[in-house]
Protein backbone atom coordinates (compact mmCIF):
# COMPACT_ATOMS: atom_id res chain seq x y z
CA UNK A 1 28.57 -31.98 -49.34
CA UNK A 2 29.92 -29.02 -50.87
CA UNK A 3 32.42 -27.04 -48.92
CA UNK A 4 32.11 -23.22 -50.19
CA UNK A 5 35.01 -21.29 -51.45
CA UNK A 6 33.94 -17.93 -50.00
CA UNK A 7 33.76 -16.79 -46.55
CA UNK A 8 29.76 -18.06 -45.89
CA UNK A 9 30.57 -20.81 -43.61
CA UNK A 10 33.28 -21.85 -41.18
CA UNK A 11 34.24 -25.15 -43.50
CA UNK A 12 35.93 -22.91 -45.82
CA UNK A 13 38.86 -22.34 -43.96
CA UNK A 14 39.80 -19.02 -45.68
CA UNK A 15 40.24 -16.83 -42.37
CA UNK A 16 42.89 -19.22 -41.71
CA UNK A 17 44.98 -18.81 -45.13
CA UNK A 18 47.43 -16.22 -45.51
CA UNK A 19 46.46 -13.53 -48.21
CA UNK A 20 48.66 -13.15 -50.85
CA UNK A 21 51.73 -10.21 -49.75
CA UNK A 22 51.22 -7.14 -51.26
CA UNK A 23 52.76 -6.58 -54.72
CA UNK A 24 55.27 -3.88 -55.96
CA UNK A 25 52.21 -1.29 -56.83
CA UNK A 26 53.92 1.04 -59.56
CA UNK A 27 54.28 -2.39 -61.41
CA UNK A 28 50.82 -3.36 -61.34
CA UNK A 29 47.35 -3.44 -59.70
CA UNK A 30 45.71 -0.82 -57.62
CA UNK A 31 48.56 1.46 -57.15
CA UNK A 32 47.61 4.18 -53.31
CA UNK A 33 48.52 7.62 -53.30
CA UNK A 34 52.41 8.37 -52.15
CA UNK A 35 53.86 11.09 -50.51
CA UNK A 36 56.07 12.92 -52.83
CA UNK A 37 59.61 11.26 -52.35
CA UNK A 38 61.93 13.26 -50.21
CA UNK A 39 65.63 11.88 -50.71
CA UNK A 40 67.85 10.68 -53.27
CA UNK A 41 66.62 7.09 -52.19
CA UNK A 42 63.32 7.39 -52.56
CA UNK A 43 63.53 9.34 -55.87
CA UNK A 44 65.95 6.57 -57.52
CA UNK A 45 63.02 3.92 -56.59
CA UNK A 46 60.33 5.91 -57.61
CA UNK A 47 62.14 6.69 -61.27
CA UNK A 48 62.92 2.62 -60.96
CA UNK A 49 58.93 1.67 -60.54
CA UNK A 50 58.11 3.85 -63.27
CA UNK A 51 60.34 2.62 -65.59
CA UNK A 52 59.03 -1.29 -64.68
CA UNK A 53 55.19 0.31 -65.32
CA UNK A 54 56.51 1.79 -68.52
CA UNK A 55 58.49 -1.29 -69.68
CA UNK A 56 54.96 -3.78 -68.88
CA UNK A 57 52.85 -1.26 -70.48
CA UNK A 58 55.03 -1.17 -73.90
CA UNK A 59 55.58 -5.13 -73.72
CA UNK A 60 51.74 -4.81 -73.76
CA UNK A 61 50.85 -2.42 -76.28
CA UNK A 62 54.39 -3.55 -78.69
CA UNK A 63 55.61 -7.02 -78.11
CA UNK A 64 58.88 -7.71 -76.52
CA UNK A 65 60.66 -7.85 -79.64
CA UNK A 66 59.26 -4.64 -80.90
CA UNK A 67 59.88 -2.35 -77.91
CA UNK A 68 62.87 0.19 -77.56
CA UNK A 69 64.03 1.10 -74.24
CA UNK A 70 63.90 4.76 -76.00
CA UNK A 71 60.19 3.87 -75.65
CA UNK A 72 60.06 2.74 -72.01
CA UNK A 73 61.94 6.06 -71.27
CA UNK A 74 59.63 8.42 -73.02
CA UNK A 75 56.63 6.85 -71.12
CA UNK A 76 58.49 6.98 -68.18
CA UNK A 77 59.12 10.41 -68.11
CA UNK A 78 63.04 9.77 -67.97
CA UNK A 79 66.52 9.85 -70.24
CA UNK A 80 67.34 6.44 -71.55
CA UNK A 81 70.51 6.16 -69.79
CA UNK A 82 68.47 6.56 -66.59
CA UNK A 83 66.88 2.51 -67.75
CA UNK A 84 70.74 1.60 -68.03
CA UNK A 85 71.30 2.80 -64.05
CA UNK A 86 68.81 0.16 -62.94
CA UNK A 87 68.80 -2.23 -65.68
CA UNK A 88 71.00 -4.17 -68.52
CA UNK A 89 68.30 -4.60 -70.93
CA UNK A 90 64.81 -5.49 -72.13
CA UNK A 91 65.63 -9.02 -70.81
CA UNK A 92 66.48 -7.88 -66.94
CA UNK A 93 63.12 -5.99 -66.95
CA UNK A 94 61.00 -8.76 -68.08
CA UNK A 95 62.67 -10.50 -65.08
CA UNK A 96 61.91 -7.83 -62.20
CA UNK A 97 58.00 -7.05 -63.63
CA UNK A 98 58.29 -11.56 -63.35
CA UNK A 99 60.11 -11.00 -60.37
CA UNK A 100 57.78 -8.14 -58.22
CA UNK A 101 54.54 -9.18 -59.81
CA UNK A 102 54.50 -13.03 -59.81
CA UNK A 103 56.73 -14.88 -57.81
CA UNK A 104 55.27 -13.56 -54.46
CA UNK A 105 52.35 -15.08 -55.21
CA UNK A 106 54.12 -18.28 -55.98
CA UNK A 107 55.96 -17.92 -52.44
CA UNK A 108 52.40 -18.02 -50.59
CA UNK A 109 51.17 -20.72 -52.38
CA UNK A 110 54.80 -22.76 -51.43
CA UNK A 111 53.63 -22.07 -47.57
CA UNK A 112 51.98 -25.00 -46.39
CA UNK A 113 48.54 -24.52 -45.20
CA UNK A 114 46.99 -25.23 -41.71
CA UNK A 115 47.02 -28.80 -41.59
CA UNK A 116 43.19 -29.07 -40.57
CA UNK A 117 41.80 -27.12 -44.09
CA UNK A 118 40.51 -29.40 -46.80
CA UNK A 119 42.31 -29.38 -49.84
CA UNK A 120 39.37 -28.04 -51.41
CA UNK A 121 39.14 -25.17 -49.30
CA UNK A 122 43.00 -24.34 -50.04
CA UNK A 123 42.08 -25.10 -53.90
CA UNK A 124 39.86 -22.58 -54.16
CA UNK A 125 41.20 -19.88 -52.02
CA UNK A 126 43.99 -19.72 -54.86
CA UNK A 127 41.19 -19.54 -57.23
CA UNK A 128 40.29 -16.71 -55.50
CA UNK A 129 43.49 -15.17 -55.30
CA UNK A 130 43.62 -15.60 -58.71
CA UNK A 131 40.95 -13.68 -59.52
CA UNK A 132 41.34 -10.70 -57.45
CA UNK A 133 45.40 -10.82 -57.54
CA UNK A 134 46.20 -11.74 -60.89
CA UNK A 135 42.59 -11.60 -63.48
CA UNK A 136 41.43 -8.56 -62.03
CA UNK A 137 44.48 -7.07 -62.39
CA UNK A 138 47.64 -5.55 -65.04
CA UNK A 139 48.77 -9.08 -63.71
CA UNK A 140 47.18 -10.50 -66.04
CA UNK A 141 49.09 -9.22 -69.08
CA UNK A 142 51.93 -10.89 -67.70
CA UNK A 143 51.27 -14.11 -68.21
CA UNK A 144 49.89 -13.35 -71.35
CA UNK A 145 52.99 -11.76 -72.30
CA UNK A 146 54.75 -14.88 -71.69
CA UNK A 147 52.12 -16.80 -73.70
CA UNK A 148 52.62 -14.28 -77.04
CA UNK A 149 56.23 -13.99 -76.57
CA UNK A 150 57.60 -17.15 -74.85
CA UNK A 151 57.90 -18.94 -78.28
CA UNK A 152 60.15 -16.54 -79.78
CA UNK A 153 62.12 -15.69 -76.80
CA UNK A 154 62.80 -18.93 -75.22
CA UNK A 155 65.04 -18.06 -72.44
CA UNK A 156 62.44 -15.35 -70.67
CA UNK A 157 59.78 -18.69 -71.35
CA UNK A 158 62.83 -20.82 -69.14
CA UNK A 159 62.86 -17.55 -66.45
CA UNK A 160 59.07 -17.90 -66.17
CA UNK A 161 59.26 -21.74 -66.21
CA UNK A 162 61.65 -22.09 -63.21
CA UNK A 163 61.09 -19.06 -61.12
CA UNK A 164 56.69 -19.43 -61.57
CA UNK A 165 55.49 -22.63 -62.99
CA UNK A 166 57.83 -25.09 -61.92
CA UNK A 167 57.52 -24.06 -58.35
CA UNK A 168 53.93 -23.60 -58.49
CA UNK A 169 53.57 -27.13 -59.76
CA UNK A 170 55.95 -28.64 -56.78
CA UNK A 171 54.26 -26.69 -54.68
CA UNK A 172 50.71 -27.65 -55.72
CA UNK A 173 52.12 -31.92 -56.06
CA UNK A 174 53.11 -31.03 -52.42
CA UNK A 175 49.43 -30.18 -51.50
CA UNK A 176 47.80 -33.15 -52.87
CA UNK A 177 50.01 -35.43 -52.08
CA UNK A 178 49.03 -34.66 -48.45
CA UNK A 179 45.52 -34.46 -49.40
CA UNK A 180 45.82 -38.02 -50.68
CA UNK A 181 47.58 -39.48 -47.56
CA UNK A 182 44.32 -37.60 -45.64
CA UNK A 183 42.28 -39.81 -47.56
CA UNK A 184 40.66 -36.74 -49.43
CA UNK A 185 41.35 -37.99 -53.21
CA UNK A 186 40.63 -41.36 -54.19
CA UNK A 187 43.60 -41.79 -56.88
CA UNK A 188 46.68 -40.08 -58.00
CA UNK A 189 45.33 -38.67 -61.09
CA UNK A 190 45.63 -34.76 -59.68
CA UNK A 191 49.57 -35.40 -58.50
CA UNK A 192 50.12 -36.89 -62.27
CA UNK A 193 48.72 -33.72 -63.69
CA UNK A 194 48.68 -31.00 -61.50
CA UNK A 195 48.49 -28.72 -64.89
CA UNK A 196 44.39 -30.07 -64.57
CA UNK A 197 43.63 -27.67 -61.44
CA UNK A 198 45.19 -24.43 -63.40
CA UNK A 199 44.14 -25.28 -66.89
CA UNK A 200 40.66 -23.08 -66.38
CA UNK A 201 42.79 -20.18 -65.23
CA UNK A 202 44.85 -20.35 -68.13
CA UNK A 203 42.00 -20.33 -70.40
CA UNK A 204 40.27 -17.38 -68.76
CA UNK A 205 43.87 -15.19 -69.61
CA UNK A 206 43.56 -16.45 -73.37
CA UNK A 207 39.80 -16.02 -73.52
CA UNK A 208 40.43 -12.39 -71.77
CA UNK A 209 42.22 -11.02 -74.80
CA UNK A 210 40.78 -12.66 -77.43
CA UNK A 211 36.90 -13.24 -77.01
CA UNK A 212 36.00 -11.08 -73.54
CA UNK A 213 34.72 -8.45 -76.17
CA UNK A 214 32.70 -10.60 -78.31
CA UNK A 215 31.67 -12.69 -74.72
CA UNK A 216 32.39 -11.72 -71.17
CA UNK A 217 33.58 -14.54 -69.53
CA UNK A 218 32.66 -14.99 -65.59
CA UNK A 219 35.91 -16.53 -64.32
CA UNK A 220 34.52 -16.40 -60.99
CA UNK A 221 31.58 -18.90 -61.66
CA UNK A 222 33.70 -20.76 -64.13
CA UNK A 223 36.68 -21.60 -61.12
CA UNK A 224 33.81 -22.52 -58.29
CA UNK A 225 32.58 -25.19 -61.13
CA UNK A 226 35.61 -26.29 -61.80
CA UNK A 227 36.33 -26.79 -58.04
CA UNK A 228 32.84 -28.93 -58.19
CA UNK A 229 33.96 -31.11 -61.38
CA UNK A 230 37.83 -31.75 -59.66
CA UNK A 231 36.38 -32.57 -56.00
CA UNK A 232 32.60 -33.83 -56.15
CA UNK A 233 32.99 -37.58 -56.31
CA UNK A 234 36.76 -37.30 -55.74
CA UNK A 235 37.36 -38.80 -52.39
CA UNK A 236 37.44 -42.14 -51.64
């Protein structure tokens, strides 16, 4: 029987999942209204966000190789010696837009679930936070930043690699190793290759910037089938 992903029935177990913490907003996402800031504080943060915005939207638009910090400043709105206050270089902001964007995602999914939700029902609540947190989202663009520029800048692929996907894959091992122990997966196959459950998610960031124009891809409907071809006919 098909356990749903969304909230129409109890089985689901997504009231009982922690939502994914709120992310940095100047950085990416829906960003709310703020009060103008008051105090030197407040002002050195908000000239910091902007700066991270800037510095994602000119990876973006340029490439990491191609962008000039004289750049980020001018669509920040700031002197380039202001970057060098918060900063070193191109290399530490790749690491805080990782850093405030990504990674707290990551931490929720290291938080082990409530031990009585299927680990189908925890599967596809990430797919879900992957679609409004990260798909729907200037989120996005950061892992496809890392896909365009990883090869040519190998040590901001390594940051990635240890502070996002190696942790995501321990955490997600973690998951169905339980889920196996349960009696919920008939084999090992899914703690061999973890990489199987994200693969569609991967493809929908590649598909998204090459072929969304030419053919709108619906992620949503693509993740809930994939959910149906990992789990129906899975357990034991």
């Amino acid at each position: 029987m098909r356990t749903p992903i969304g909230p129409r029935g109890r089985s689901s177990g997504r009231r009982h999942l922690r939502r994914a913490p709120p992310v940095r907003p100047a950085a990416g996402g829906r960003r709310p209204a703020r009060k103008p800031p008051k105090n030197r504080a407040e002002k050195s943060e908000a000239r910091r966000q902007a700066i991270v915005t800037a510095a994602l939207e000119e990876f973006c638009a340029r490439g990491f190789a191609a962008t000039r910090l004289d750049d980020v400043a001018a669509r920040a709105g700031v002197a380039k010696g202001t970057i060098y206050l918060h900063f070193d270089d191109k290399e530490a902001l790749f690491r805080e837009i990782v850093g405030t964007m990504l990674v707290p995602l990551v931490t929720v999914l290291e938080e082990a679930p409530p031990p009585d939700i299927p680990v189908r029902a925890v599967i596809g609540h990430f797919f879900e936070v992957f679609v409004q947190e990260i798909y729907s989202t200037r989120r996005r663009n950061v892992l496809r930043l890392v896909m365009t520029e990883g090869p040519r800048f190998p040590e901001l692929a390594q940051f990635y690699y240890r502070n996002v996907v190696e942790r995501a894959i321990a955490a997600m091992r973690a998951l169905l190793l339980r889920a196996k122990q349960r009696g919920e997966l008939a084999d090992d196959r899914l703690m061999r290759f973890p990489q199987l459950i994200i693969a569609p998610a991967l493809v929908a960031i590649v598909w998204s910037g090459l072929f969304d124009r030419f053919a709108p891809l619906d992620v949503d409907a693509m993740l809930r089938a994939h959910l149906d071809t990992l789990f129906d006919g899975a357990g034991p």
